[in-house]
PDB file of N, CA and C in Angstrom:
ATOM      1  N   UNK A   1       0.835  -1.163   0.000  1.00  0.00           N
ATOM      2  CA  UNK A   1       0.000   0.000   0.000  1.00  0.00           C
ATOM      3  C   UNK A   1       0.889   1.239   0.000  1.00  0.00           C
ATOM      4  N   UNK A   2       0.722   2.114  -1.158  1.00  0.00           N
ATOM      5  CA  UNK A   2       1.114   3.442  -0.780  1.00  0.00           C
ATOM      6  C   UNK A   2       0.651   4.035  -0.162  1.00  0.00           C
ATOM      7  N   UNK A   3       1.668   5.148   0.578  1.00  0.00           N
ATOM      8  CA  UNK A   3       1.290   6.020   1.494  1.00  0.00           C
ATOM      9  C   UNK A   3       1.802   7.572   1.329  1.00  0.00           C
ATOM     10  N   UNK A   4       0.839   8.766   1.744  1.00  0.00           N
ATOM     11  CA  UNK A   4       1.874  10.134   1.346  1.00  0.00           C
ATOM     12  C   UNK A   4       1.662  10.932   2.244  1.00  0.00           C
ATOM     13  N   UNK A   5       2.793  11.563   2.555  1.00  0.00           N
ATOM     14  CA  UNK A   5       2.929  12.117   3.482  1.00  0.00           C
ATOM     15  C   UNK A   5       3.847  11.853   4.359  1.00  0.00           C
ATOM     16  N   UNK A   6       4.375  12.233   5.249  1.00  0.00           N
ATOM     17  CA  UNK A   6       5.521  11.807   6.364  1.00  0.00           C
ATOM     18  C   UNK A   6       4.961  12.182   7.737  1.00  0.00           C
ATOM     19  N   UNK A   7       5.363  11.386   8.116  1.00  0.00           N
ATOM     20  CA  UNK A   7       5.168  11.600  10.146  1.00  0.00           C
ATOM     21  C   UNK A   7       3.693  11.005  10.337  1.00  0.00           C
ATOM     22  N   UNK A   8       2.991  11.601  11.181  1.00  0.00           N
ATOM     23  CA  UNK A   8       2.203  10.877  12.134  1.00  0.00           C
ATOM     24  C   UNK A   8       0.654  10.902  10.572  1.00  0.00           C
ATOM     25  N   UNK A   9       1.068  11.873  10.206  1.00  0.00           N
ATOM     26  CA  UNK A   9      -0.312  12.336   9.344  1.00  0.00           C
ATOM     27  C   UNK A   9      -0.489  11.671   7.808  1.00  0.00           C
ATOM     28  N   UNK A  10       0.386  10.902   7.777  1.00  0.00           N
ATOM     29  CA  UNK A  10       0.553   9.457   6.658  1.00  0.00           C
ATOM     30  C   UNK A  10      -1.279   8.840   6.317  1.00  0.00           C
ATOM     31  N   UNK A  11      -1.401   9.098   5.151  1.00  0.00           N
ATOM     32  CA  UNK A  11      -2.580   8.940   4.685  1.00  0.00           C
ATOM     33  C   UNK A  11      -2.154   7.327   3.010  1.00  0.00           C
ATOM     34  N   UNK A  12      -3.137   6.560   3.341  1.00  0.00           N
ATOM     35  CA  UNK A  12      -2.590   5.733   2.690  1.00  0.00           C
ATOM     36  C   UNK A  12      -3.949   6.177   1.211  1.00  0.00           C
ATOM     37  N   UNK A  13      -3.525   5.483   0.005  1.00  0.00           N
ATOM     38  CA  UNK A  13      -4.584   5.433  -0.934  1.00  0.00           C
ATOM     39  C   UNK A  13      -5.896   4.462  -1.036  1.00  0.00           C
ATOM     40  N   UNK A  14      -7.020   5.647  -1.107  1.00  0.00           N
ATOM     41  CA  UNK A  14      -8.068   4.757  -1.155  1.00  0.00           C
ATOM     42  C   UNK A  14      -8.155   3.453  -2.496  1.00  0.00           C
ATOM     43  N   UNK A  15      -9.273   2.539  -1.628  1.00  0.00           N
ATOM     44  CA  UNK A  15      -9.154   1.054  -2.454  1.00  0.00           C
ATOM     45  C   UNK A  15      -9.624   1.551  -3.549  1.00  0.00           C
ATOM     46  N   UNK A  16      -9.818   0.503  -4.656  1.00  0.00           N
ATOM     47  CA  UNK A  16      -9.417   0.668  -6.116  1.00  0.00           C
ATOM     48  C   UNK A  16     -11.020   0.852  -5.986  1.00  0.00           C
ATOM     49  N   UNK A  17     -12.085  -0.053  -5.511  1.00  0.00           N
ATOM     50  CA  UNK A  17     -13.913   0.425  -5.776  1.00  0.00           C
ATOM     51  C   UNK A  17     -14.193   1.708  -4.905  1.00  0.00           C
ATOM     52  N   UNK A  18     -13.564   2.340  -4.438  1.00  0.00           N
ATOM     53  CA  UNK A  18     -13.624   3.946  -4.181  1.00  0.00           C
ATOM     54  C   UNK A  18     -13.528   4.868  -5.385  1.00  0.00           C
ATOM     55  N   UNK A  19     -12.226   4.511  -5.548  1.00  0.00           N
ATOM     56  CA  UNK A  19     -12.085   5.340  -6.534  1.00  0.00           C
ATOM     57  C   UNK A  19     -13.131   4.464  -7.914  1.00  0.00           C
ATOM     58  N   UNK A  20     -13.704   3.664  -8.309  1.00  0.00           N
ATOM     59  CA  UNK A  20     -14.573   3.670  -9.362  1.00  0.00           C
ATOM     60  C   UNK A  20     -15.714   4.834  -9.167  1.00  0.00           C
ATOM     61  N   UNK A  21     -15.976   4.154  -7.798  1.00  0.00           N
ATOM     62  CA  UNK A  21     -17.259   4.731  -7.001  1.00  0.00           C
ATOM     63  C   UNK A  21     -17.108   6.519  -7.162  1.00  0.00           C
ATOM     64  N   UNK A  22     -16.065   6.441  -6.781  1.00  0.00           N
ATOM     65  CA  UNK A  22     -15.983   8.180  -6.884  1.00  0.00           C
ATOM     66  C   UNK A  22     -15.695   8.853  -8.349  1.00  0.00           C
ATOM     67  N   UNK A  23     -15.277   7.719  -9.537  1.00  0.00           N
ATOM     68  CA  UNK A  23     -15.311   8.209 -11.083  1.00  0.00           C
ATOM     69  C   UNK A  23     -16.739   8.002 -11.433  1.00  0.00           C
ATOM     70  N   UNK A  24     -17.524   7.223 -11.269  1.00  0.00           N
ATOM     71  CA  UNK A  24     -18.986   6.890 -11.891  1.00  0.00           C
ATOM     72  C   UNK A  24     -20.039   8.099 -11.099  1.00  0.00           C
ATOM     73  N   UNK A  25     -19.986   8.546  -9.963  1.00  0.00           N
ATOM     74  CA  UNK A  25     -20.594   9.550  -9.058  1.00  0.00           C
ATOM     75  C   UNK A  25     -19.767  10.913 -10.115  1.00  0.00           C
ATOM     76  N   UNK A  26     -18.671  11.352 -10.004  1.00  0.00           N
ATOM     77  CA  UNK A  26     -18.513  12.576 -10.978  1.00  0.00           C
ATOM     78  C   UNK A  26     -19.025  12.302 -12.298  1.00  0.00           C
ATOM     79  N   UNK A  27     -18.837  11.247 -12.804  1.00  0.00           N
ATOM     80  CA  UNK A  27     -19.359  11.347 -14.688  1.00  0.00           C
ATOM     81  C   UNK A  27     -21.262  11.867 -14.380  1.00  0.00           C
ATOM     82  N   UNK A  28     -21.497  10.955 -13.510  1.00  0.00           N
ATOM     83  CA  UNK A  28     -22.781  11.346 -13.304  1.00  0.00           C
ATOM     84  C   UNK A  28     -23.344  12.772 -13.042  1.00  0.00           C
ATOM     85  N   UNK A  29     -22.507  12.959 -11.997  1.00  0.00           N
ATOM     86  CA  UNK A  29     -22.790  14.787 -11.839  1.00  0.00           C
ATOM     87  C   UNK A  29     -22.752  15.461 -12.741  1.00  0.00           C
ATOM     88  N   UNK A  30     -21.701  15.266 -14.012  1.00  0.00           N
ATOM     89  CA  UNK A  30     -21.096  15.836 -15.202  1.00  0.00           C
ATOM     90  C   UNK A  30     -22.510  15.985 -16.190  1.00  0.00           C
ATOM     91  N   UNK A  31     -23.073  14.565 -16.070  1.00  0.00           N
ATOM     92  CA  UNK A  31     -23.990  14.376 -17.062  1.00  0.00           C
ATOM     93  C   UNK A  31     -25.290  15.312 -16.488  1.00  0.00           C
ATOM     94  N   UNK A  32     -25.870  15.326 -15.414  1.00  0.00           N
ATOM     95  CA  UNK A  32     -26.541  15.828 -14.557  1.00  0.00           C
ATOM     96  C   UNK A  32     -26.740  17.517 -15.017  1.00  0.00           C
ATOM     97  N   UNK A  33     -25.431  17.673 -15.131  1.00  0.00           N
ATOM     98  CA  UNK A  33     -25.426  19.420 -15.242  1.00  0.00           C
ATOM     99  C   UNK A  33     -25.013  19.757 -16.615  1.00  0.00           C
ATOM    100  N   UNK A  34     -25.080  18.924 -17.405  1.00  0.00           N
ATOM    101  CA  UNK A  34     -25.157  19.245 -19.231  1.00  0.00           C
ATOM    102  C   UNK A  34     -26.871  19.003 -18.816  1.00  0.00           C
ATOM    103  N   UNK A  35     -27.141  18.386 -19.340  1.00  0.00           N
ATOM    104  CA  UNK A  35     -28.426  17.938 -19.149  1.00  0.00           C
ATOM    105  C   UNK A  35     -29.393  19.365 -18.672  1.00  0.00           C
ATOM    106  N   UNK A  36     -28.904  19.695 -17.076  1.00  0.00           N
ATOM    107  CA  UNK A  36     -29.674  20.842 -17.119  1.00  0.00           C
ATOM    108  C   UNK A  36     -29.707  21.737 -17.724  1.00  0.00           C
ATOM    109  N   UNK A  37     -28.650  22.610 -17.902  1.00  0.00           N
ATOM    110  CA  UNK A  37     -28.083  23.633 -19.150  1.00  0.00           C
ATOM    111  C   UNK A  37     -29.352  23.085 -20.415  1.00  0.00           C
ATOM    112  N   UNK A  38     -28.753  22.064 -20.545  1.00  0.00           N
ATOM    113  CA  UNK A  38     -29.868  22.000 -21.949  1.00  0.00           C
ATOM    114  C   UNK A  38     -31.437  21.959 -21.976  1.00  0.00           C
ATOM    115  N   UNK A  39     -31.885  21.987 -20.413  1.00  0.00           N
ATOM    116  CA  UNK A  39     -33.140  21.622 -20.168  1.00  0.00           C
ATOM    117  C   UNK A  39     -33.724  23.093 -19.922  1.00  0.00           C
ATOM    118  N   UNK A  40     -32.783  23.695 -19.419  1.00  0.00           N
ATOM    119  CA  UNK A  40     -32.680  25.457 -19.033  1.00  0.00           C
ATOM    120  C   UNK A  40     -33.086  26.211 -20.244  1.00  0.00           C
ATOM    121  N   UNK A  41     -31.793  25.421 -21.062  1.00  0.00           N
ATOM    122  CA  UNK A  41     -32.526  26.179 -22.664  1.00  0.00           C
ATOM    123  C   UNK A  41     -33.338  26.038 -23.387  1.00  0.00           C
ATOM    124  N   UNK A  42     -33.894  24.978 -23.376  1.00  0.00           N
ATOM    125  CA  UNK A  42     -35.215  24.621 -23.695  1.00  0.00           C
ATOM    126  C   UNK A  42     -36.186  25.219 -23.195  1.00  0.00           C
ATOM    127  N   UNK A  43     -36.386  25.153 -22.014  1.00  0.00           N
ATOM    128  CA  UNK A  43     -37.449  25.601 -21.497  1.00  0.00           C
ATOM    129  C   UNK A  43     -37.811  27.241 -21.679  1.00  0.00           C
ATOM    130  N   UNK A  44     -36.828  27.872 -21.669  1.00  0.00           N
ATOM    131  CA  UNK A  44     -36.686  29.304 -21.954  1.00  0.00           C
ATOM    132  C   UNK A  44     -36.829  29.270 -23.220  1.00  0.00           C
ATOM    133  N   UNK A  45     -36.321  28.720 -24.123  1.00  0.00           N
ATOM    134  CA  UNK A  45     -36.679  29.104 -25.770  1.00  0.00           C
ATOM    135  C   UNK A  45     -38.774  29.173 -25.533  1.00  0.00           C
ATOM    136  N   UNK A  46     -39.260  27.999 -25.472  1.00  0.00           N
ATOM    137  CA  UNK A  46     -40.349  27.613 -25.558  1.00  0.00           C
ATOM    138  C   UNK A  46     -41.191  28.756 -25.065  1.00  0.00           C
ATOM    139  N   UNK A  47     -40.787  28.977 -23.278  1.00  0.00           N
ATOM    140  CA  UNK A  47     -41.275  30.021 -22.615  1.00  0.00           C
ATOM    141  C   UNK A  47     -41.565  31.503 -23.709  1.00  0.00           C
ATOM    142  N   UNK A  48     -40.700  31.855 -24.710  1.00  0.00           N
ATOM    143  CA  UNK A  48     -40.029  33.766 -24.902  1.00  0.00           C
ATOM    144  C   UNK A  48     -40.734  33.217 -26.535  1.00  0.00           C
ATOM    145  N   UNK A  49     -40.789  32.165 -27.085  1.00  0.00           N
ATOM    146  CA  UNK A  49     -41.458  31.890 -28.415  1.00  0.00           C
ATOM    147  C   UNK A  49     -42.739  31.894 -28.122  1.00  0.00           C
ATOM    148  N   UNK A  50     -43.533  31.240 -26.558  1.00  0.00           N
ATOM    149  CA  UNK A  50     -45.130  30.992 -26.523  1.00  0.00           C
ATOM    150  C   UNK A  50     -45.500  32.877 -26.188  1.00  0.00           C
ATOM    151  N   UNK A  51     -44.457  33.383 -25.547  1.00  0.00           N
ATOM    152  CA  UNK A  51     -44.508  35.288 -24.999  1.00  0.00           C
ATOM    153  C   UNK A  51     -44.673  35.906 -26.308  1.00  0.00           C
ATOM    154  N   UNK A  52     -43.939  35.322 -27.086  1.00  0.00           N
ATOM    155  CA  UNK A  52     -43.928  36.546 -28.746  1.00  0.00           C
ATOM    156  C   UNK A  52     -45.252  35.982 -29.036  1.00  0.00           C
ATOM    157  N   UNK A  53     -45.568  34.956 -29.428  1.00  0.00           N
ATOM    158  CA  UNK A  53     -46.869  34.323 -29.950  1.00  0.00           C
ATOM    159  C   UNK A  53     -48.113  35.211 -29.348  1.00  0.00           C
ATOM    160  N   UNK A  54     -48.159  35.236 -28.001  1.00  0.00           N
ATOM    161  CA  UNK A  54     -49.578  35.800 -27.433  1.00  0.00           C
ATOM    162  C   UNK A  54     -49.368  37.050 -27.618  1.00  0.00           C
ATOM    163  N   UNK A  55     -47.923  37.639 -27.392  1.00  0.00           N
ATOM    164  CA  UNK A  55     -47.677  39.312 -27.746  1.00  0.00           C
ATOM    165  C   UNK A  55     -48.234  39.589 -28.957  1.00  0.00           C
ATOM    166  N   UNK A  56     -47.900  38.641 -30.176  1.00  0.00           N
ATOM    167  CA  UNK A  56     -48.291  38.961 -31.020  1.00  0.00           C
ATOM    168  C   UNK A  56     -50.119  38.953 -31.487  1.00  0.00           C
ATOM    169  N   UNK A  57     -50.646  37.886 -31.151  1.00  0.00           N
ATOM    170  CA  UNK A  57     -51.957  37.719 -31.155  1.00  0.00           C
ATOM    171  C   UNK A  57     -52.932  39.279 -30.645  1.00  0.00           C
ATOM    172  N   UNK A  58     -52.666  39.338 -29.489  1.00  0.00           N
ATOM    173  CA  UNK A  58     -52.923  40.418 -28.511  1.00  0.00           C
ATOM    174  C   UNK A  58     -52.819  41.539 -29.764  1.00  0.00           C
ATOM    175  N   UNK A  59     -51.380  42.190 -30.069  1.00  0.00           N
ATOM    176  CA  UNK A  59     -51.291  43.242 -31.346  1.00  0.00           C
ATOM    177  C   UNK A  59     -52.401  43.257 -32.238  1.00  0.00           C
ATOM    178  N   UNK A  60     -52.631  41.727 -32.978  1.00  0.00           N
ATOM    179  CA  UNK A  60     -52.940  41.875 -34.525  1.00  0.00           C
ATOM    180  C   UNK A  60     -54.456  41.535 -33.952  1.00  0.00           C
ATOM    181  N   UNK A  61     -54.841  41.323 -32.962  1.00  0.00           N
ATOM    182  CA  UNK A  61     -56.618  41.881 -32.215  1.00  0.00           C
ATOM    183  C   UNK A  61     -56.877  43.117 -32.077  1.00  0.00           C
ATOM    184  N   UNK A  62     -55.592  43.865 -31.924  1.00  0.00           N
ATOM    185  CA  UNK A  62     -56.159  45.247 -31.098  1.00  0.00           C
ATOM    186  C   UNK A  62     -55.596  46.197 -32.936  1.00  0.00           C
ATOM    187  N   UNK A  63     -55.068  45.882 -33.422  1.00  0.00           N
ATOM    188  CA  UNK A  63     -55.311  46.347 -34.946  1.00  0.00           C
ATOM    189  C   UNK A  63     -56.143  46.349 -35.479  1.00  0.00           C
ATOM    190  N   UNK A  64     -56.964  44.906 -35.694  1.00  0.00           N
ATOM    191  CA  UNK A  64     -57.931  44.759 -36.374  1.00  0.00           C
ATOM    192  C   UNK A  64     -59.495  44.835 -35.562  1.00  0.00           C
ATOM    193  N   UNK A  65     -59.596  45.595 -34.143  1.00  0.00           N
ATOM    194  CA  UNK A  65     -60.336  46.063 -33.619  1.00  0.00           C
ATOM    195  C   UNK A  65     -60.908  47.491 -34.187  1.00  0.00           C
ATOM    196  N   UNK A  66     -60.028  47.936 -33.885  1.00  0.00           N
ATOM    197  CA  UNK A  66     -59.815  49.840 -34.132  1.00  0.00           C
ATOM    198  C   UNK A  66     -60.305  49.724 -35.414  1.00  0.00           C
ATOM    199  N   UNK A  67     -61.064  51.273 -36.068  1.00  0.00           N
ATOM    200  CA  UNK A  67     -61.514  51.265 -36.950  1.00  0.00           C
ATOM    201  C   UNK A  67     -61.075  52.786 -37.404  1.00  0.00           C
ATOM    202  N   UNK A  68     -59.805  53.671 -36.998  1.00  0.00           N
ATOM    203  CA  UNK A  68     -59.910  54.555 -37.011  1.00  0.00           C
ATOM    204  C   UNK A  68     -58.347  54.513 -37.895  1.00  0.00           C
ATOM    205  N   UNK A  69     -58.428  55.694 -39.167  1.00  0.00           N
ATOM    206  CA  UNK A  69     -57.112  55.759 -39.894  1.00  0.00           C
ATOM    207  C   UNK A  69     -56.751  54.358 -40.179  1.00  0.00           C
ATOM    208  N   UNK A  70     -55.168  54.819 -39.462  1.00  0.00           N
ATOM    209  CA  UNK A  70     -54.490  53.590 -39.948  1.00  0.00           C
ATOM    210  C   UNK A  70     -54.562  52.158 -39.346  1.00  0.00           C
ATOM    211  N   UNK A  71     -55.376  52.010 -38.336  1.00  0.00           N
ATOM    212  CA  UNK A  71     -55.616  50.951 -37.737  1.00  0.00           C
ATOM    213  C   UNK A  71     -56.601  49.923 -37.990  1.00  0.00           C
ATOM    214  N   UNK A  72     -57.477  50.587 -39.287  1.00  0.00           N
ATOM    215  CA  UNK A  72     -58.526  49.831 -39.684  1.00  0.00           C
ATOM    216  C   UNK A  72     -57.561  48.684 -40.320  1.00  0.00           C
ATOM    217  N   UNK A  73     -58.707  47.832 -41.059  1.00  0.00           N
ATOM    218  CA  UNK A  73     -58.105  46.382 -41.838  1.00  0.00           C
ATOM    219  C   UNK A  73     -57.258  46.958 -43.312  1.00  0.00           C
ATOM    220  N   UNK A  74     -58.063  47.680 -43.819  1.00  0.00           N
ATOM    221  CA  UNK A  74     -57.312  48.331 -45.077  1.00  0.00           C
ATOM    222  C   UNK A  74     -56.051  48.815 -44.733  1.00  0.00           C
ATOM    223  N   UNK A  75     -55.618  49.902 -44.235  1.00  0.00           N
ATOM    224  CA  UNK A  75     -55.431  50.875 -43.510  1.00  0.00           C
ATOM    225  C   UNK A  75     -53.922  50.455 -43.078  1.00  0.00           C
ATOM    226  N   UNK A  76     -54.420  49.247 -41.933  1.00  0.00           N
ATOM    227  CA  UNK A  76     -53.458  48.684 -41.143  1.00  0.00           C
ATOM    228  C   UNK A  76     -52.626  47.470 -42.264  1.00  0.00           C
ATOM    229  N   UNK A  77     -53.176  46.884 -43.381  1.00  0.00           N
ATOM    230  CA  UNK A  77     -52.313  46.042 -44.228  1.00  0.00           C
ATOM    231  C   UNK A  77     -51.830  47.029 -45.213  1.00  0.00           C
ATOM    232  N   UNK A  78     -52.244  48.093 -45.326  1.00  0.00           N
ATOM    233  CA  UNK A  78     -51.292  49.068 -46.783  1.00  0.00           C
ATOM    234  C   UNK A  78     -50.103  49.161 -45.894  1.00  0.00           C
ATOM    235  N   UNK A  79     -50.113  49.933 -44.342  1.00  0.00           N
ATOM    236  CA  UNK A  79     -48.901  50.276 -43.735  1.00  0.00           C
ATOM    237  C   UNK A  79     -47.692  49.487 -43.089  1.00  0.00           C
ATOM    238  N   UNK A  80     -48.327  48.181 -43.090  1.00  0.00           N
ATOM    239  CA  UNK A  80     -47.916  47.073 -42.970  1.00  0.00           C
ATOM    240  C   UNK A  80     -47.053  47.025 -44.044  1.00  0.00           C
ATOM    241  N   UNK A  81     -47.309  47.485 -45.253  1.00  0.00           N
ATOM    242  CA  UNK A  81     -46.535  46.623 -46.403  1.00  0.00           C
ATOM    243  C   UNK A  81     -45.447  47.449 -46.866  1.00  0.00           C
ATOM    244  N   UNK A  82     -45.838  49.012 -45.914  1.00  0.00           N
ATOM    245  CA  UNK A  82     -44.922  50.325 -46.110  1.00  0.00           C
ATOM    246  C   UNK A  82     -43.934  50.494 -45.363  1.00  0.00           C
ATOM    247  N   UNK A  83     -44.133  49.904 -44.351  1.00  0.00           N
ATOM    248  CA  UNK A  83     -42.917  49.891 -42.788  1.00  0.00           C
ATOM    249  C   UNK A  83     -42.690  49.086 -42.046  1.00  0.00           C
ATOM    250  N   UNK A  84     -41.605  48.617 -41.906  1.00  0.00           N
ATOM    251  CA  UNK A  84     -41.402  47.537 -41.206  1.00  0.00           C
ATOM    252  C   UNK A  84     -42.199  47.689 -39.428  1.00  0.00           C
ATOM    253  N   UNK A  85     -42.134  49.024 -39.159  1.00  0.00           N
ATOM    254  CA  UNK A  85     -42.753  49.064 -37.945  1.00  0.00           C
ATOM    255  C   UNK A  85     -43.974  49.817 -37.936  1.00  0.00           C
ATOM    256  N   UNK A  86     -45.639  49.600 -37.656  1.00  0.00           N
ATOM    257  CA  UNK A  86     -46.426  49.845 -38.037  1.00  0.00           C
ATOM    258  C   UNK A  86     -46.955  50.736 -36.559  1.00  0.00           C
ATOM    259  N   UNK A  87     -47.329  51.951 -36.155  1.00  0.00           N
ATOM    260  CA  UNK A  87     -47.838  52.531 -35.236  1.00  0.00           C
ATOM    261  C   UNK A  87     -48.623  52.963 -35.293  1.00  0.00           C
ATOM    262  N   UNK A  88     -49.800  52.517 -34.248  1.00  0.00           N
ATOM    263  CA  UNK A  88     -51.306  52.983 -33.820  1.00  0.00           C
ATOM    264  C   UNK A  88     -51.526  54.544 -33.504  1.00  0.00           C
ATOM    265  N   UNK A  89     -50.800  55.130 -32.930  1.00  0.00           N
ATOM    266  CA  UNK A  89     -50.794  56.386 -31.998  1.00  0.00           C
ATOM    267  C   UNK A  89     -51.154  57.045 -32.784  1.00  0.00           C
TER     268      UNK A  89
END
């Protein structure tokens, strides 16, 4: 058995199924925390794509509500096709 260290505080090396035990427990942790990262990003893509979706719904209701100028249906698709950014105000 090796040992390291000198004097009273001589620590010998753990047995050989420790150390598996303690390589299969880190790969695991390893895998554990890719895994989340990727579960993190997922979930957030889904979350900020379903946010634009209703953001958007919400908009193209309250466009095609209004009946005034440019907000009517006519109105609101000519300016649509004139500017990339279309304003109610």
């Amino acid at each position: 058995m090796t040992t390291y260290g000198t004097g009273t505080a001589a620590f010998s090396a753990p047995s050989k199924w420790v150390r598996i035990l303690l390589g299969l427990v880190l790969i695991l942790a390893g895998i554990f925390v890719l895994g989340d990262v990727v579960l993190a990003t997922l979930i957030s893509t889904i979350f900020i794509g379903a946010t634009a979706i209703v953001a958007g719904g919400f908009e193209s209701s309250t466009r095609f509500g209004r009946r005034d100028g440019v907000a009517s249906c006519g109105g609101w698709c000519w300016a649509l096709s004139m500017s990339p950014r279309v304003s109610c105000s």
